[in-house]
Protein backbone atom coordinates (compact mmCIF):
# COMPACT_ATOMS: atom_id res chain seq x y z
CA UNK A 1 -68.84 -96.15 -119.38
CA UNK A 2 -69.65 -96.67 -115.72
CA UNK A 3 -73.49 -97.79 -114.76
CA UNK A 4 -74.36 -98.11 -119.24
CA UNK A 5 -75.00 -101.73 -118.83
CA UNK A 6 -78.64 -101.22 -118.37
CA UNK A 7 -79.55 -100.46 -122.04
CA UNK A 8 -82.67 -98.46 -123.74
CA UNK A 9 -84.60 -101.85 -123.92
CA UNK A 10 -84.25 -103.47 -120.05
CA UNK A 11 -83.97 -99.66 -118.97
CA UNK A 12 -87.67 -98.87 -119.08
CA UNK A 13 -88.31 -97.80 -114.96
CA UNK A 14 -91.89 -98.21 -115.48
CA UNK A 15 -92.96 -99.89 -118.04
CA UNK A 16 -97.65 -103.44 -122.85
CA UNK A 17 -104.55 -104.50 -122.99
CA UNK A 18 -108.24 -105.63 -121.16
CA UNK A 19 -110.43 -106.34 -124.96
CA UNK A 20 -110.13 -102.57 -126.45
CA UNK A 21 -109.94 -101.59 -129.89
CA UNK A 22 -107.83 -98.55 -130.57
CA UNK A 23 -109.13 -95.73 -132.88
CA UNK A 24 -108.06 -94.42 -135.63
CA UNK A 25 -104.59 -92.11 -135.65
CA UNK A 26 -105.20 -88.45 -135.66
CA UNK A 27 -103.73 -85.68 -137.06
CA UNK A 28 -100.96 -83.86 -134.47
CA UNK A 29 -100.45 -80.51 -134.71
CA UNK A 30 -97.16 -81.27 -136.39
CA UNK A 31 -98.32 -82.10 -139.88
CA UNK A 32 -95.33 -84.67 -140.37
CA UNK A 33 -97.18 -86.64 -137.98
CA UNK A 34 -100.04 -88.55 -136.59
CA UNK A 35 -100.67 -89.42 -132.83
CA UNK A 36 -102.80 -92.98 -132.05
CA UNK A 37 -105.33 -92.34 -129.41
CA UNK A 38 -104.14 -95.04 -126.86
CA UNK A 39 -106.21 -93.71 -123.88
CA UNK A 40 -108.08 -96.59 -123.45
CA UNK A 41 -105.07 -98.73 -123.25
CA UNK A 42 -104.49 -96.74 -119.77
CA UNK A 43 -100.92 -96.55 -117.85
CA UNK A 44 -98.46 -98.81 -120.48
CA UNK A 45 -94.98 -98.34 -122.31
CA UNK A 46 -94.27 -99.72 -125.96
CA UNK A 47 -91.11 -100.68 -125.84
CA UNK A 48 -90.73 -101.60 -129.36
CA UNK A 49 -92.54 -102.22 -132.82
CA UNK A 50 -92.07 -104.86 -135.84
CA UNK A 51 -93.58 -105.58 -139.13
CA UNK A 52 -95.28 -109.36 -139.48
CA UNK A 53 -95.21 -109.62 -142.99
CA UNK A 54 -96.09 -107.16 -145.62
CA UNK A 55 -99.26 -106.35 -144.44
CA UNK A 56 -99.50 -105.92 -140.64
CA UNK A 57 -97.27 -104.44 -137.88
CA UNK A 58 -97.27 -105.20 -134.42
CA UNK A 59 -96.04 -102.67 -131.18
CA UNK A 60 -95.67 -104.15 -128.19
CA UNK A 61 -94.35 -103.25 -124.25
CA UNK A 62 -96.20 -103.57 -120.64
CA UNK A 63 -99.44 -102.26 -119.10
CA UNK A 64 -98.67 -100.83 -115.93
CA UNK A 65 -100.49 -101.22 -112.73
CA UNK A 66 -99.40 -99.65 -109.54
CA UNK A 67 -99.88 -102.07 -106.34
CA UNK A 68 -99.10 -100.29 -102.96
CA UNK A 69 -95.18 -99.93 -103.34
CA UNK A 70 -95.23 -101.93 -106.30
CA UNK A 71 -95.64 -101.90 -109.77
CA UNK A 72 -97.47 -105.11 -111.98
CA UNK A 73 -96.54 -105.64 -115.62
CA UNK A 74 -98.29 -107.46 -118.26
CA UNK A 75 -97.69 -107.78 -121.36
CA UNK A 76 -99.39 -105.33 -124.48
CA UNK A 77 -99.66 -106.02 -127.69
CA UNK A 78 -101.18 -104.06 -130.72
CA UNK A 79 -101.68 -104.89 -134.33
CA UNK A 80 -102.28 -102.68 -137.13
CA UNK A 81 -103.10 -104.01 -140.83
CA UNK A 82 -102.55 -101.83 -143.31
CA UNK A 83 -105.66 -99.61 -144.66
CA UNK A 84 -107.03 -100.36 -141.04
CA UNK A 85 -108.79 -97.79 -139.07
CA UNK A 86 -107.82 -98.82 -135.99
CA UNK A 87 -104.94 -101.24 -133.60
CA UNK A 88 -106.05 -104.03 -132.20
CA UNK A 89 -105.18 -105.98 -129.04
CA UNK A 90 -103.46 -109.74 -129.17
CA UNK A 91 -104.11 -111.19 -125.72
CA UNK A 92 -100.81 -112.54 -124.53
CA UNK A 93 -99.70 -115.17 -121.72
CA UNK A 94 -99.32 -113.22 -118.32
CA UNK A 95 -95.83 -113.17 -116.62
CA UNK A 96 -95.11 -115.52 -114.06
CA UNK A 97 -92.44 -112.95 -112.54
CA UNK A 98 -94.97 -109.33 -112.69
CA UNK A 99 -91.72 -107.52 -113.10
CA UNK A 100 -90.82 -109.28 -116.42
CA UNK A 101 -91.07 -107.11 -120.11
CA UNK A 102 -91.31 -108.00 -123.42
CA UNK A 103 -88.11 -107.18 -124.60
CA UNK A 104 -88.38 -107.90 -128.44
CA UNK A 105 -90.87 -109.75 -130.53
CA UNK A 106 -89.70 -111.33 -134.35
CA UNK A 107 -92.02 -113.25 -136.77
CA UNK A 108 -91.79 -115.67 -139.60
CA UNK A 109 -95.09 -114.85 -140.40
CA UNK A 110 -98.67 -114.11 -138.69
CA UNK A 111 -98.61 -117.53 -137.48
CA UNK A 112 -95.36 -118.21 -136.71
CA UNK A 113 -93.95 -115.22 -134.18
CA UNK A 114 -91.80 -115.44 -131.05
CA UNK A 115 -91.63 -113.32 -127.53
CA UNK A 116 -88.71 -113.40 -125.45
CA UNK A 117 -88.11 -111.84 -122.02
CA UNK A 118 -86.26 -111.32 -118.92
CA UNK A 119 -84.77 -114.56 -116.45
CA UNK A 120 -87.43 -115.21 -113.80
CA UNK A 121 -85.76 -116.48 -110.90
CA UNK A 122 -88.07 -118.27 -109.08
CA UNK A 123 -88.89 -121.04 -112.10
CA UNK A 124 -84.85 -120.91 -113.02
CA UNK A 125 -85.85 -120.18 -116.75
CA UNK A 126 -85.82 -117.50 -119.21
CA UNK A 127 -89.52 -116.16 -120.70
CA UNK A 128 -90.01 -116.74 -124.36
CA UNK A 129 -93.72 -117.38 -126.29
CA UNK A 130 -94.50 -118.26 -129.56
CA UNK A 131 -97.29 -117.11 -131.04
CA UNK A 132 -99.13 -120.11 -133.38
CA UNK A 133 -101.66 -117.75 -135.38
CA UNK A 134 -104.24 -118.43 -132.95
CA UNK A 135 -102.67 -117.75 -129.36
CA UNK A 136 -99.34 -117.23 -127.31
CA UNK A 137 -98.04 -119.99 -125.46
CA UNK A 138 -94.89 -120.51 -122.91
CA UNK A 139 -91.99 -122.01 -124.15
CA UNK A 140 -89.05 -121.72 -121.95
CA UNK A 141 -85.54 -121.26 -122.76
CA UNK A 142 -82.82 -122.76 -120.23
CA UNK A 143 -80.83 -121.38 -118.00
CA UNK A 144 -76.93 -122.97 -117.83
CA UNK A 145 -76.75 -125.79 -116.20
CA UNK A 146 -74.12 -125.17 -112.86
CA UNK A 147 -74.19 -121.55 -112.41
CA UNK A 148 -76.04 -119.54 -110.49
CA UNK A 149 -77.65 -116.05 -111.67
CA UNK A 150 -78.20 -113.07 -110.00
CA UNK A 151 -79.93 -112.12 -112.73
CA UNK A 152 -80.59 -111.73 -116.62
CA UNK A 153 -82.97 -111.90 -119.58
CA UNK A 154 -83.13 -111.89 -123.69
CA UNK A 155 -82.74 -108.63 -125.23
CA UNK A 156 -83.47 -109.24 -128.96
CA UNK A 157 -84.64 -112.19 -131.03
CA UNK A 158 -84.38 -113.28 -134.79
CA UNK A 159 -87.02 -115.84 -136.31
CA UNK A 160 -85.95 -116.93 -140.03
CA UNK A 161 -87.94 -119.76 -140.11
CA UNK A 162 -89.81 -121.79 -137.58
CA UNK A 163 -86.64 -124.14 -136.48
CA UNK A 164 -84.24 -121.42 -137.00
CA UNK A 165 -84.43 -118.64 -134.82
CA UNK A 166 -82.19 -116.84 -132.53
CA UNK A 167 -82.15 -115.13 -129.53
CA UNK A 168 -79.44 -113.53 -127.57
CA UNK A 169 -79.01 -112.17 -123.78
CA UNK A 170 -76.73 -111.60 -120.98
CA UNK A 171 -76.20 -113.48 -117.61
CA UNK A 172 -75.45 -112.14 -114.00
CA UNK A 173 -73.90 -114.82 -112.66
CA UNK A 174 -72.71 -115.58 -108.47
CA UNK A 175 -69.05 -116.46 -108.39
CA UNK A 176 -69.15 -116.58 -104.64
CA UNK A 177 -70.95 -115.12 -101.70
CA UNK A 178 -69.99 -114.25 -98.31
CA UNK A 179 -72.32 -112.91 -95.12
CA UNK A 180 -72.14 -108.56 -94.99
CA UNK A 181 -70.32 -107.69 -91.54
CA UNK A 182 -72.68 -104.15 -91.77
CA UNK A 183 -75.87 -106.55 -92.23
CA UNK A 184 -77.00 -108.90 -89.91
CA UNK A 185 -78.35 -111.56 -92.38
CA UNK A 186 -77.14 -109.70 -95.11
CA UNK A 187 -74.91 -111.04 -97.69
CA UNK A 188 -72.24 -109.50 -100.28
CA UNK A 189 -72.18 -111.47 -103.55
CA UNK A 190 -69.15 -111.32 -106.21
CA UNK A 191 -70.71 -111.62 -109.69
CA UNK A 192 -69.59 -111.66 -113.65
CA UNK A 193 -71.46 -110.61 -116.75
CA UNK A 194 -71.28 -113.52 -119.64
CA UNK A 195 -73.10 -112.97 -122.91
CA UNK A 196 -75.71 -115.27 -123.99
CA UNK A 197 -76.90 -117.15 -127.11
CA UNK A 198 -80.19 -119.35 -127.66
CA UNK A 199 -81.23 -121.38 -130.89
CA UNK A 200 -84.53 -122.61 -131.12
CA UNK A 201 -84.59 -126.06 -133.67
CA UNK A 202 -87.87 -126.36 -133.98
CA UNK A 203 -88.27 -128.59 -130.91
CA UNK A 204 -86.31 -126.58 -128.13
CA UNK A 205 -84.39 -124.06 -127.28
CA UNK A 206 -80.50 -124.54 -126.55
CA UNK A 207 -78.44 -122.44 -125.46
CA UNK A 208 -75.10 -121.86 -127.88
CA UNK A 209 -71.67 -121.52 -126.79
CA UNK A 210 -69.90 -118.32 -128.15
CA UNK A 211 -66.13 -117.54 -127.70
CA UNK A 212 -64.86 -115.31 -125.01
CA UNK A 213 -68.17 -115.39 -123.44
CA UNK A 214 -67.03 -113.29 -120.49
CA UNK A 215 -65.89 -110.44 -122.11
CA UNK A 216 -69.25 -109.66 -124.51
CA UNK A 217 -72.75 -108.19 -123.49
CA UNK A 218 -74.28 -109.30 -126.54
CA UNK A 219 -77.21 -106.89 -127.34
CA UNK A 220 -79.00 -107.95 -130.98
CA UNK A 221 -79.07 -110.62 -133.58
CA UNK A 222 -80.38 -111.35 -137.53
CA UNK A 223 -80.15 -114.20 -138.85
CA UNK A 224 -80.02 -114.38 -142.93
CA UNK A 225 -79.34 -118.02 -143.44
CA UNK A 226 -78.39 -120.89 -140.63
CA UNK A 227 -75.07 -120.06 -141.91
CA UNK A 228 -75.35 -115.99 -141.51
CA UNK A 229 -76.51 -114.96 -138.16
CA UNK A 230 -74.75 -111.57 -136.68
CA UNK A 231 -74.90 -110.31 -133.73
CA UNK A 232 -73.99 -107.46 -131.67
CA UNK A 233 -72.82 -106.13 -128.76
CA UNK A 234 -70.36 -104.51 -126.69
CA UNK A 235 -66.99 -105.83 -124.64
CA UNK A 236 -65.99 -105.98 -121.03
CA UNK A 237 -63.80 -102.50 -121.54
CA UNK A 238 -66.77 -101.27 -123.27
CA UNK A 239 -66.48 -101.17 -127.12
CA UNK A 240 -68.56 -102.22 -130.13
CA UNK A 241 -68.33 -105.90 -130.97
CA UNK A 242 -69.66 -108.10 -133.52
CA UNK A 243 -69.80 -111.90 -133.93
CA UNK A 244 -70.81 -114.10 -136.73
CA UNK A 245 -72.06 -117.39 -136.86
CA UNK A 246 -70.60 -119.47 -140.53
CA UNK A 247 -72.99 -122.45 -139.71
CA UNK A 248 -69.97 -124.19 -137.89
CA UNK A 249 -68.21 -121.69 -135.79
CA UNK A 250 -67.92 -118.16 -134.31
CA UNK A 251 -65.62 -115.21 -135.49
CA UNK A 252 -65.26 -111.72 -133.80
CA UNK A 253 -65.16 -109.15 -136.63
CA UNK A 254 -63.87 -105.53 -136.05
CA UNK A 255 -66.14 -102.50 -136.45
CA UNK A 256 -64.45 -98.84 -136.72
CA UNK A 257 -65.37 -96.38 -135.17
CA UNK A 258 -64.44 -92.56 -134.17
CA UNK A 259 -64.86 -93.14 -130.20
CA UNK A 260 -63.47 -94.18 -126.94
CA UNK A 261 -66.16 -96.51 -126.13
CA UNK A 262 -69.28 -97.51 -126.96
CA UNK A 263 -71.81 -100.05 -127.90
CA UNK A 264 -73.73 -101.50 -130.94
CA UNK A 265 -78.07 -102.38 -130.15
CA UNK A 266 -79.73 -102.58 -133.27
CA UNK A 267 -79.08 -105.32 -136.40
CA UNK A 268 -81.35 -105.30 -139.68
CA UNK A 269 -79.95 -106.84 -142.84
CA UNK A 270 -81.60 -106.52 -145.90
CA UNK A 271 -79.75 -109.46 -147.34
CA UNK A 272 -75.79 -111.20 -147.00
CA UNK A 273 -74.14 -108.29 -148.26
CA UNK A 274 -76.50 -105.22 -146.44
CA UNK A 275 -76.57 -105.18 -142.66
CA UNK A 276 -76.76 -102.35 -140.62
CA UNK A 277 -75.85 -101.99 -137.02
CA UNK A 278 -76.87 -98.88 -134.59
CA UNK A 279 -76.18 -97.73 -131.41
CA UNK A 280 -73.76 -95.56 -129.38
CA UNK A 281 -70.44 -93.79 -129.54
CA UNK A 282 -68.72 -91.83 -126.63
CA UNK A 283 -65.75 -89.48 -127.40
CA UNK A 284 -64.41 -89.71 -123.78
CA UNK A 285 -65.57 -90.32 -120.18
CA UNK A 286 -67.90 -87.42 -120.08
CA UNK A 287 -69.43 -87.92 -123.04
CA UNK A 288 -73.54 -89.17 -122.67
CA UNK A 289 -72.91 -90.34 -126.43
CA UNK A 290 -73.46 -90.01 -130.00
CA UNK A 291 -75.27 -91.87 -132.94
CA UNK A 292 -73.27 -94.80 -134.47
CA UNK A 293 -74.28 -96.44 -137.44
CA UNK A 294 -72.14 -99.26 -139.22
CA UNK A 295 -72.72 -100.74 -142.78
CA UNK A 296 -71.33 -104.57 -143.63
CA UNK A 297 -71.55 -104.41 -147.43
CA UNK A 298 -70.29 -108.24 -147.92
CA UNK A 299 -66.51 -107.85 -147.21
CA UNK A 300 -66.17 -105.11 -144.01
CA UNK A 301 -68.00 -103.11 -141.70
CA UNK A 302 -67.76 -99.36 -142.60
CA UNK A 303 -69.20 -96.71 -139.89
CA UNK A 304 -71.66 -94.16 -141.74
CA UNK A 305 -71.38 -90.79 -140.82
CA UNK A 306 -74.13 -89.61 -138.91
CA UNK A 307 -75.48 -85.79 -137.57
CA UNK A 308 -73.15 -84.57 -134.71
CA UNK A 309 -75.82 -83.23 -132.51
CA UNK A 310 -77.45 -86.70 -132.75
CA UNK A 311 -77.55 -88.86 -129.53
CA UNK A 312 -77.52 -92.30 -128.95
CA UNK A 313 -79.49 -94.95 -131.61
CA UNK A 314 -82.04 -96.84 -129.31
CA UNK A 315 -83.45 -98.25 -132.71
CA UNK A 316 -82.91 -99.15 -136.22
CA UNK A 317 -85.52 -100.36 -139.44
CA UNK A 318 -84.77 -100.86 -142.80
CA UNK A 319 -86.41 -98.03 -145.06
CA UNK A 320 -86.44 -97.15 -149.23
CA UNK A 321 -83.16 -96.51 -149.95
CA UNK A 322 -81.46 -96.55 -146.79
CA UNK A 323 -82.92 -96.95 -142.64
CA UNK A 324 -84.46 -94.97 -140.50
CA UNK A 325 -83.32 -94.69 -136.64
CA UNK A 326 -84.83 -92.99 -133.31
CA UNK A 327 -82.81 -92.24 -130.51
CA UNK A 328 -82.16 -89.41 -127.67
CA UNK A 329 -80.18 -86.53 -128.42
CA UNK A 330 -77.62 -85.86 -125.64
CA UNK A 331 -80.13 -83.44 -123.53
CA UNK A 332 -82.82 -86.13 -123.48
CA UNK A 333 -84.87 -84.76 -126.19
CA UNK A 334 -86.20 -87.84 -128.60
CA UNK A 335 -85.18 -87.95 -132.39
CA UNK A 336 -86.33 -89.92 -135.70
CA UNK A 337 -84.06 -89.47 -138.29
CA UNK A 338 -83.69 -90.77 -141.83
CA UNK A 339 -81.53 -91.49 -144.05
CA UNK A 340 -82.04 -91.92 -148.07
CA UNK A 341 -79.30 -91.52 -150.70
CA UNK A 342 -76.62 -91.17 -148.37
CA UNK A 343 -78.48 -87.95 -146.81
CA UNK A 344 -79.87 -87.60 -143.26
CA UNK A 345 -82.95 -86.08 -142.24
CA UNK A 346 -84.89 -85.53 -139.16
CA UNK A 347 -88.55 -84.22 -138.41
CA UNK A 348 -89.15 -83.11 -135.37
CA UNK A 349 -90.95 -84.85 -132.89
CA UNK A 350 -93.79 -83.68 -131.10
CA UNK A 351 -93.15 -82.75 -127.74
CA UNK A 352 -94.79 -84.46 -124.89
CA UNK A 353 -95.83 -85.55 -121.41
CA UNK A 354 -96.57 -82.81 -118.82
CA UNK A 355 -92.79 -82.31 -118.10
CA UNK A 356 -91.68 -83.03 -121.77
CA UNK A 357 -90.61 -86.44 -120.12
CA UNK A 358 -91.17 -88.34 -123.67
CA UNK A 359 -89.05 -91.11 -125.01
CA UNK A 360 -89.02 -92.98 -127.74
CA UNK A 361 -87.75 -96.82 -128.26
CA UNK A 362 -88.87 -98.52 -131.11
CA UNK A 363 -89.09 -97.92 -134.69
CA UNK A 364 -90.57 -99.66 -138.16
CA UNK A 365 -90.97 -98.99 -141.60
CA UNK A 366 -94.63 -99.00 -142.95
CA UNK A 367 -96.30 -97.82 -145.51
CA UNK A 368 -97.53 -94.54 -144.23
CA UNK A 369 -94.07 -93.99 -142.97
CA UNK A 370 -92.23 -94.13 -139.71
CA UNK A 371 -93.71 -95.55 -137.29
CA UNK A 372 -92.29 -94.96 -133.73
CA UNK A 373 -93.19 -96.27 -129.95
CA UNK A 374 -92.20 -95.16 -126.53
CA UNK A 375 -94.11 -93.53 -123.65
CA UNK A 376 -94.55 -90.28 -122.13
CA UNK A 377 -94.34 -89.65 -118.21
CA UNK A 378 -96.35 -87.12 -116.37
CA UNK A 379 -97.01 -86.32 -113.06
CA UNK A 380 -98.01 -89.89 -111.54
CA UNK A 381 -94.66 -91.30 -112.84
CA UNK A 382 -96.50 -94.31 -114.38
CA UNK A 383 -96.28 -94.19 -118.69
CA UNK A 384 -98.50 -92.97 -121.03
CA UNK A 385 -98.09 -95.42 -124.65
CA UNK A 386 -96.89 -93.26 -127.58
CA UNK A 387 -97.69 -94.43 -130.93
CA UNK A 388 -96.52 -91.79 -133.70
CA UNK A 389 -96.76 -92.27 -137.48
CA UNK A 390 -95.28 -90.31 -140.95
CA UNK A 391 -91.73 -88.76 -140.48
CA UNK A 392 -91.84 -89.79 -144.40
């Protein structure tokens, strides 16, 4: 799976608010669903989208602003209480490094939430917050101690409780570097990919040893209890891999699958003996991929059949009587499907942007329905934030 490392949520090319309030959703001309009006929030992505507690959900991604040749990010988040009329902004901490993201956001509760982020070089650390009920504040997670990275960040995060929560990653890091004979003051660098694993006690983050470190690119994590916390990935030759944590020690534990390679993204566990697990299967070396979904019902991991036009699983929620999942089908084209009773379904999305350039990267449960984020991009190449809702 040459050049896949570079997965739906540290993919975004252009990537989440000055003091707006959003109005109300609208009706779209497909009656399954409604389209926020986010034109105030200007150019911005949402890269993903999480319920708080049982009342209030929260999407969240980058503003974009376009700076001569480059492009500033800061971070965007909205949040929507249910029976609201409108989303509302959260101010959050500016980044440090402008071409950081909010990669995922998890909370214990309103007042008790957690950011993390990409590596940013120049301070040596990598970018988490934690939101207190009141305001987001900087809390940075180490980087290890003797290496040196040519890059890498937090992709997904898991807060149980407020001095249990989890956070995993992936490292670039510099085995050796020599000067480039073809570039006067140039240099070529040898590098390895290691997975990464962060546990914040309450006080501080620390980073966590896992086995075979080297050969994962761990992707997503839930924890249930401090003795259940899973977490997914993919190996160095590119297949699904899962880990879990027994409160004392690590254990790799198989997940079948119908593919050559491929990669698991998404975790959401309903309790010890219900997890699901999302992402990607590819049938051979030409294959852009199909949905894989995986069930762990207490004693193994079973895949679940899914549609065989469906593309790859950028997202996963839990949803009445089974999850709901958005993706890309294989030409592109964004999906939300559904399944309930062991039965899929899948209402169309609206198409959008002025080339049809639409994708879609986060999805939640709420009670009007799905709702999913992403962005659409038109002419000017920045994003346009998509906020759909329904898809019941």
């Amino acid at each position: 799976m040459s050049g896949t490392r570079l997965r739906t949520r540290t993919a975004i090319a252009a990537l989440a608010l000055a003091a707006v309030t959003v109005p109300a959703a609208t009706a779209h001309a497909d009656a399954r669903w409604t389209a926020t009006d986010l034109t105030r929030v200007g150019d911005a992505a949402l890269t993903g989208v999480t319920r708080v507690d049982g009342d209030t959900t929260w999407a969240y991604g980058v503003q974009v602003a376009r700076e001569g040749k480059v492009e500033r990010r800061t971070p965007l988040l909205l949040a929507h209480d249910d029976g609201g009329k409108s989303w509302r902004e959260i101010p959050m901490q500016g980044f440090a490094d402008r071409s950081n993201q909010v990669s995922a956001i998890d909370a214990v509760s309103q007042d008790d939430a957690w950011m993390v982020g990409a590596y940013e070089d120049p301070r040596g650390v990598f970018l988490t917050q934690h939101w207190d009920g009141t305001e987001w504040q900087v809390v940075d997670a180490p980087a290890p101690e003797g290496k040196r990275l040519a890059g890498g960040g937090l992709l997904d995060v898991s807060a149980r409780a407020s001095d249990d929560v989890w956070a995993v990653g992936w490292l670039i890091v510099v085995d050796s570097e020599v000067p480039d004979p073809d570039k006067p003051g140039g240099i070529i660098q040898e590098t390895h990919a290691e997975a990464m694993v962060q546990h914040w006690d309450g006080e501080a983050w620390h980073i966590v040893p896992v086995p075979d470190a080297t050969s994962l690119w761990t992707y997503s994590v839930t924890a249930l209890a401090d003795d259940d916390v899973w977490v997914s990935g993919y190996t160095s030759d590119d297949r699904p891999a899962m880990l879990h944590y027994d409160g004392t020690s690590w254990s790799r534990v198989p997940v079948p699958y119908d593919g050559v390679n491929g990669e698991l993204v998404d975790l959401e566990a309903r309790g010890p003996n219900d997890v699901w697990a999302a992402g990607r299967k590819l049938n051979d070396d030409e294959d852009t991929g199909h949905a894989l979904l995986a069930h762990w019902n207490g004693r193994s991991w079973k895949q679940v059949p899914a549609p065989a036009d469906a593309g790859r699983v950028n997202d996963l929620t839990l949803a009445p009587s089974g999850v709901a999942v958005t993706g890309e089908q294989r030409d592109g084209t964004p999906y939300v499907m559904r399944l309930r009773d062991g039965r899929w379904s899948q209402p169309s999305v609206p198409p959008g942007g002025t080339d049809g350039s639409r994708y879609l990267s986060g999805v939640a449960w709420t009670p009007r329905g799905v709702t999913a984020v992403g962005y659409d991009l038109g002419a000017t190449g920045l994003p346009s934030p998509l906020l759909l809702t329904g898809g019941r």
